[in-house]
N, C-alpha and C. Protein backbone atom coordinates (compact mmCIF):
# COMPACT_ATOMS: atom_id res chain seq x y z
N UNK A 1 -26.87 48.77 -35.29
CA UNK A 1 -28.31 48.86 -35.48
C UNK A 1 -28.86 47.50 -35.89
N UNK A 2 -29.97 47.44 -35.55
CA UNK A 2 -30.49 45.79 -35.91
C UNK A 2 -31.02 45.73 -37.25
N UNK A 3 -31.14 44.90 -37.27
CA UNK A 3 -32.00 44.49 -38.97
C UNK A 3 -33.33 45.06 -38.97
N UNK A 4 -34.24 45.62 -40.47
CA UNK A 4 -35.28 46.13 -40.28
C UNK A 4 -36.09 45.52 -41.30
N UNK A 5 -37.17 45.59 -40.95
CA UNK A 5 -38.10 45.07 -41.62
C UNK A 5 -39.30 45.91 -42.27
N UNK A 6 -38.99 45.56 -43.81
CA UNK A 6 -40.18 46.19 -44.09
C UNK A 6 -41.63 45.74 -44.36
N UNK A 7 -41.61 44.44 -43.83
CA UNK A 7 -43.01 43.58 -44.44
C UNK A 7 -44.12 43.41 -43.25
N UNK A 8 -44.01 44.41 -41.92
CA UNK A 8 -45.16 44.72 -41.08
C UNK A 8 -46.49 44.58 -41.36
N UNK A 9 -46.66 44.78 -42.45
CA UNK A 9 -48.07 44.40 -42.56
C UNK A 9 -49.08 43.63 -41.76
N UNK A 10 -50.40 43.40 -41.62
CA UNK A 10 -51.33 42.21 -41.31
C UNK A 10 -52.24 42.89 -40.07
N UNK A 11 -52.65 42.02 -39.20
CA UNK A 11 -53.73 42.51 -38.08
C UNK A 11 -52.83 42.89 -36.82
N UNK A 12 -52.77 44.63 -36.69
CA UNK A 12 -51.91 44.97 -35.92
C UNK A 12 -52.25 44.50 -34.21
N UNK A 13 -53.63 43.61 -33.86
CA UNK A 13 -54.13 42.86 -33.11
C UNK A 13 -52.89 42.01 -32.41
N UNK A 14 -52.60 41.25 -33.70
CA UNK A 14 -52.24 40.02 -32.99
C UNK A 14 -50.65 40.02 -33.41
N UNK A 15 -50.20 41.42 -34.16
CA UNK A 15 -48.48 41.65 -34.02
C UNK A 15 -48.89 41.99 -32.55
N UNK A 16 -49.50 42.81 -31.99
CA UNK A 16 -49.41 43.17 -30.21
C UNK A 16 -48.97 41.86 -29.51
N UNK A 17 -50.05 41.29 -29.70
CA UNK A 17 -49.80 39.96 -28.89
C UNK A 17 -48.65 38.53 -29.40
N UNK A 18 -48.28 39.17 -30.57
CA UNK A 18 -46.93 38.44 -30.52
C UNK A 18 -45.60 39.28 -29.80
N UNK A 19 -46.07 40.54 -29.77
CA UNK A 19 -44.98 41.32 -29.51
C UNK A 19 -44.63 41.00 -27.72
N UNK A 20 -45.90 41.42 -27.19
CA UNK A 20 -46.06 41.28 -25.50
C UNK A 20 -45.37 39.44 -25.52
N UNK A 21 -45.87 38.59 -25.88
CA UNK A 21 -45.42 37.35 -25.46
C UNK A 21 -43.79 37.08 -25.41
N UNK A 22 -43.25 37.73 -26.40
CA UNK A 22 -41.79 37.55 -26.90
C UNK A 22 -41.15 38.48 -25.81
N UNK A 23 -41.49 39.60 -25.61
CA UNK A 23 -41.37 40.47 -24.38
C UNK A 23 -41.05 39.87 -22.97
N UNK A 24 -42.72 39.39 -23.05
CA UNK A 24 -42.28 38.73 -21.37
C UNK A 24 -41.67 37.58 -21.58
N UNK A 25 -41.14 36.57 -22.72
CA UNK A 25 -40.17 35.82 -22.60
C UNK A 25 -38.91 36.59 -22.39
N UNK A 26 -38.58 37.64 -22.84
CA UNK A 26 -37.38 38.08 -22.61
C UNK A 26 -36.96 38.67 -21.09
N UNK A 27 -38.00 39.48 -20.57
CA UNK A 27 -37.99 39.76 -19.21
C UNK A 27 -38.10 38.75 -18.27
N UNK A 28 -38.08 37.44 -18.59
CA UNK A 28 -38.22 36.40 -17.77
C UNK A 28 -37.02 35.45 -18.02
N UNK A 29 -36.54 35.62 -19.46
CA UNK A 29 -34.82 34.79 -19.56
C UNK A 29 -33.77 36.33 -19.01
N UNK A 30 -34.34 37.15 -18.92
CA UNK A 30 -32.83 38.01 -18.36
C UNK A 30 -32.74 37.89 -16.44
N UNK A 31 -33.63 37.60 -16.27
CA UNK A 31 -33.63 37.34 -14.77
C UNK A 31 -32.49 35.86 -14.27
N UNK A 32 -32.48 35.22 -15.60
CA UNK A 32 -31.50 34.02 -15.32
C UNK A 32 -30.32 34.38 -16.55
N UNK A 33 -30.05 35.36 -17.28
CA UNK A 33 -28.69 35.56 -17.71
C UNK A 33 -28.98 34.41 -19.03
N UNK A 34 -30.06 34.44 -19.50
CA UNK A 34 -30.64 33.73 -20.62
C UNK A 34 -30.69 34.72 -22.10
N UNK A 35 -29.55 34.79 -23.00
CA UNK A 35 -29.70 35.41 -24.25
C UNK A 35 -31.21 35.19 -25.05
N UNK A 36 -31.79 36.24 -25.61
CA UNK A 36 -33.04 35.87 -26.54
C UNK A 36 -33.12 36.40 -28.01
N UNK A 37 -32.87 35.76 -28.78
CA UNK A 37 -32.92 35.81 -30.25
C UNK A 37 -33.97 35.93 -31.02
N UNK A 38 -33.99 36.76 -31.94
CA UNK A 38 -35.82 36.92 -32.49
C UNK A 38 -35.29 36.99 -34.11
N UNK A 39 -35.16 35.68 -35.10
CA UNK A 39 -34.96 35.90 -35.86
C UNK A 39 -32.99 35.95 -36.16
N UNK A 40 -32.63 35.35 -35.30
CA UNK A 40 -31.07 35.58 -35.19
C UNK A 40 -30.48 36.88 -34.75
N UNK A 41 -31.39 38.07 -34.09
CA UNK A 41 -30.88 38.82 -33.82
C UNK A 41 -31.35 39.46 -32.44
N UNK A 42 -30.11 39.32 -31.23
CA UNK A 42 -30.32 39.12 -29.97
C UNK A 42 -31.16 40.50 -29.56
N UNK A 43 -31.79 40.34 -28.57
CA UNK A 43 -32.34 41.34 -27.98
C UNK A 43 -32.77 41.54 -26.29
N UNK A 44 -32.87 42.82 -26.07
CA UNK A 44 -33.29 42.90 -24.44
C UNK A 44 -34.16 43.48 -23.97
N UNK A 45 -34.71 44.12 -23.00
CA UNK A 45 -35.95 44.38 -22.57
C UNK A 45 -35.89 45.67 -22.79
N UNK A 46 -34.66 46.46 -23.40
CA UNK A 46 -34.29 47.94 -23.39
C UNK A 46 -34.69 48.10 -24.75
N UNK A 47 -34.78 46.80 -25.43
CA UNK A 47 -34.94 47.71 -27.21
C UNK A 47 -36.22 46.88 -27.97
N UNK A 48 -37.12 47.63 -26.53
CA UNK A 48 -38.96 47.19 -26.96
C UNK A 48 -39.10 47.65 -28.52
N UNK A 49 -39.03 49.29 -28.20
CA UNK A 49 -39.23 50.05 -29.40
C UNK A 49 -39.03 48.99 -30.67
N UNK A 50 -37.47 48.82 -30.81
CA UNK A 50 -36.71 47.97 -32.13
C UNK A 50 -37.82 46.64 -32.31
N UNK A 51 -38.13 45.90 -31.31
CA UNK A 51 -38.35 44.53 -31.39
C UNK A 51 -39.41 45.30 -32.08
N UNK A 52 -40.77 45.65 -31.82
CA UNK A 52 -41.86 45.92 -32.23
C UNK A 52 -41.58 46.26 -33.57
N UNK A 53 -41.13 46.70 -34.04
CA UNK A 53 -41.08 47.50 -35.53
C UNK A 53 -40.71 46.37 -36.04
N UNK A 54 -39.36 44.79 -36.02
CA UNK A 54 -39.16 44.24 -36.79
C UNK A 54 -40.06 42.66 -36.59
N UNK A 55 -41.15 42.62 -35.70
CA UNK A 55 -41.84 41.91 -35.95
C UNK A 55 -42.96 41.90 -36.84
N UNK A 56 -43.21 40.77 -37.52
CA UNK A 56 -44.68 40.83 -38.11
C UNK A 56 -45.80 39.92 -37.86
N UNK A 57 -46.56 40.43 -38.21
CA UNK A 57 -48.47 39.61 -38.01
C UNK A 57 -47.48 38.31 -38.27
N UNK A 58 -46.99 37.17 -37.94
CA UNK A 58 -46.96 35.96 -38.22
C UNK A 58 -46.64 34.74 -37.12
N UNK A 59 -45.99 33.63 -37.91
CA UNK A 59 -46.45 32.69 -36.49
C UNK A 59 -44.79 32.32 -36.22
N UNK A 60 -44.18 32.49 -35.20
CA UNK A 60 -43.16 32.38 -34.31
C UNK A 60 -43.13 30.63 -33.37
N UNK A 61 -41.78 30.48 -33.94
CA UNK A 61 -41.55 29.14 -33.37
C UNK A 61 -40.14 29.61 -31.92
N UNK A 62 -40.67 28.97 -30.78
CA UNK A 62 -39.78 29.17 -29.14
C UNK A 62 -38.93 27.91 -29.74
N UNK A 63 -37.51 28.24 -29.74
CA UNK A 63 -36.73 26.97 -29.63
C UNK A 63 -35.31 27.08 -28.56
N UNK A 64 -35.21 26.32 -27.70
CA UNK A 64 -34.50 26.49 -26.26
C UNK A 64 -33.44 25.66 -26.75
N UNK A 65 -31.98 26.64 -26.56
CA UNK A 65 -30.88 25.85 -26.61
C UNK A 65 -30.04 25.38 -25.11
N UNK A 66 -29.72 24.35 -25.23
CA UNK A 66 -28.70 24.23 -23.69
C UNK A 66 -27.58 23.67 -23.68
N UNK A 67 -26.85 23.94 -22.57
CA UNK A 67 -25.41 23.87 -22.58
C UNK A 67 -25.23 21.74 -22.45
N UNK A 68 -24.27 21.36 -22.20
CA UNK A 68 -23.77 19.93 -21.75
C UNK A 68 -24.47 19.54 -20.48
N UNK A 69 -24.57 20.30 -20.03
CA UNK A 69 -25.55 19.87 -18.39
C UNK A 69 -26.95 20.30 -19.01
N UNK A 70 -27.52 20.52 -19.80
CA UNK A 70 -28.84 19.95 -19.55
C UNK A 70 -29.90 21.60 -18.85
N UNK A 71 -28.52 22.87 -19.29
CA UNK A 71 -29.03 24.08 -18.51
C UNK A 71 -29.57 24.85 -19.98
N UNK A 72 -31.00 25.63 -20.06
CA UNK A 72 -30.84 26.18 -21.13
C UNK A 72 -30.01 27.90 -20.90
N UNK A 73 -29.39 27.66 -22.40
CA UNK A 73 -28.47 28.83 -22.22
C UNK A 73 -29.04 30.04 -23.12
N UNK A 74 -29.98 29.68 -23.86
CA UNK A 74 -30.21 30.73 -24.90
C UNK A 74 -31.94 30.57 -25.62
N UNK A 75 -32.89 31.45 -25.83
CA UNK A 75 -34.01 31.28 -26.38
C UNK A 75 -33.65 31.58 -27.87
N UNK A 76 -34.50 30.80 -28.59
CA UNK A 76 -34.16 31.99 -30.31
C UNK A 76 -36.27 31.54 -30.82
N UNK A 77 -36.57 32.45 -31.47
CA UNK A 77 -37.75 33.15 -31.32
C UNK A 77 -37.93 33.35 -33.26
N UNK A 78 -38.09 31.74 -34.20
CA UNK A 78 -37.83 31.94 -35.58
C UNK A 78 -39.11 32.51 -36.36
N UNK A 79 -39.10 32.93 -37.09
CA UNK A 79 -40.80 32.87 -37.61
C UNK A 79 -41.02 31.65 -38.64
N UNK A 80 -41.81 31.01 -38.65
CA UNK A 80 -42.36 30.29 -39.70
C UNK A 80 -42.70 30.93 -40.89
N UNK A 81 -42.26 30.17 -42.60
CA UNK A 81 -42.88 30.97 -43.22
C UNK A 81 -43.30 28.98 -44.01
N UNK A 82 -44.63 29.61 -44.43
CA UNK A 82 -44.88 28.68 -45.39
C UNK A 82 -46.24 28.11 -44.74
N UNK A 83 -46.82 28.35 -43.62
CA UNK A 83 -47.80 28.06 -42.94
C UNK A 83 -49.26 28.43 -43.17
């Protein structure tokens, strides 16, 4: 089971639209066999439900890892805190 979060709180507005963005990053790295991390904990286009519940109203940093050639191999999806 994944990690849960209880600090959801804030403008359930713009958790949507963090949620959809992180989404279609993920439906768009599984088409190339691209792992996506939200918080250190991987996820796929099958466990919408999960992702939604452990995101919150906040601000999310995209950071692209890649292999020796220069291929990215993995998204990870951190939240900022302190902003």
């Amino acid at each position: 089971m994944k990690k849960e979060n209880a600090k959801n709180k804030g403008n359930p507005k713009k958790k949507r639209a963090i949620y959809e963005w992180i989404m279609g990053e993920i439906r768009e790295a599984e088409k190339y066999g691209i792992l996506v991390n939200v918080e250190g904990v991987s996820y796929s286009s099958d466990e919408t439900v999960e992702l939604f519940h452990v995101l919150e109203d906040a601000v999310y940093m995209k950071e692209y890892l890649g292999d020796s050639e220069g291929r990215i191999i993995q998204i990870n999806f951190d939240k900022i805190t302190g902003v």
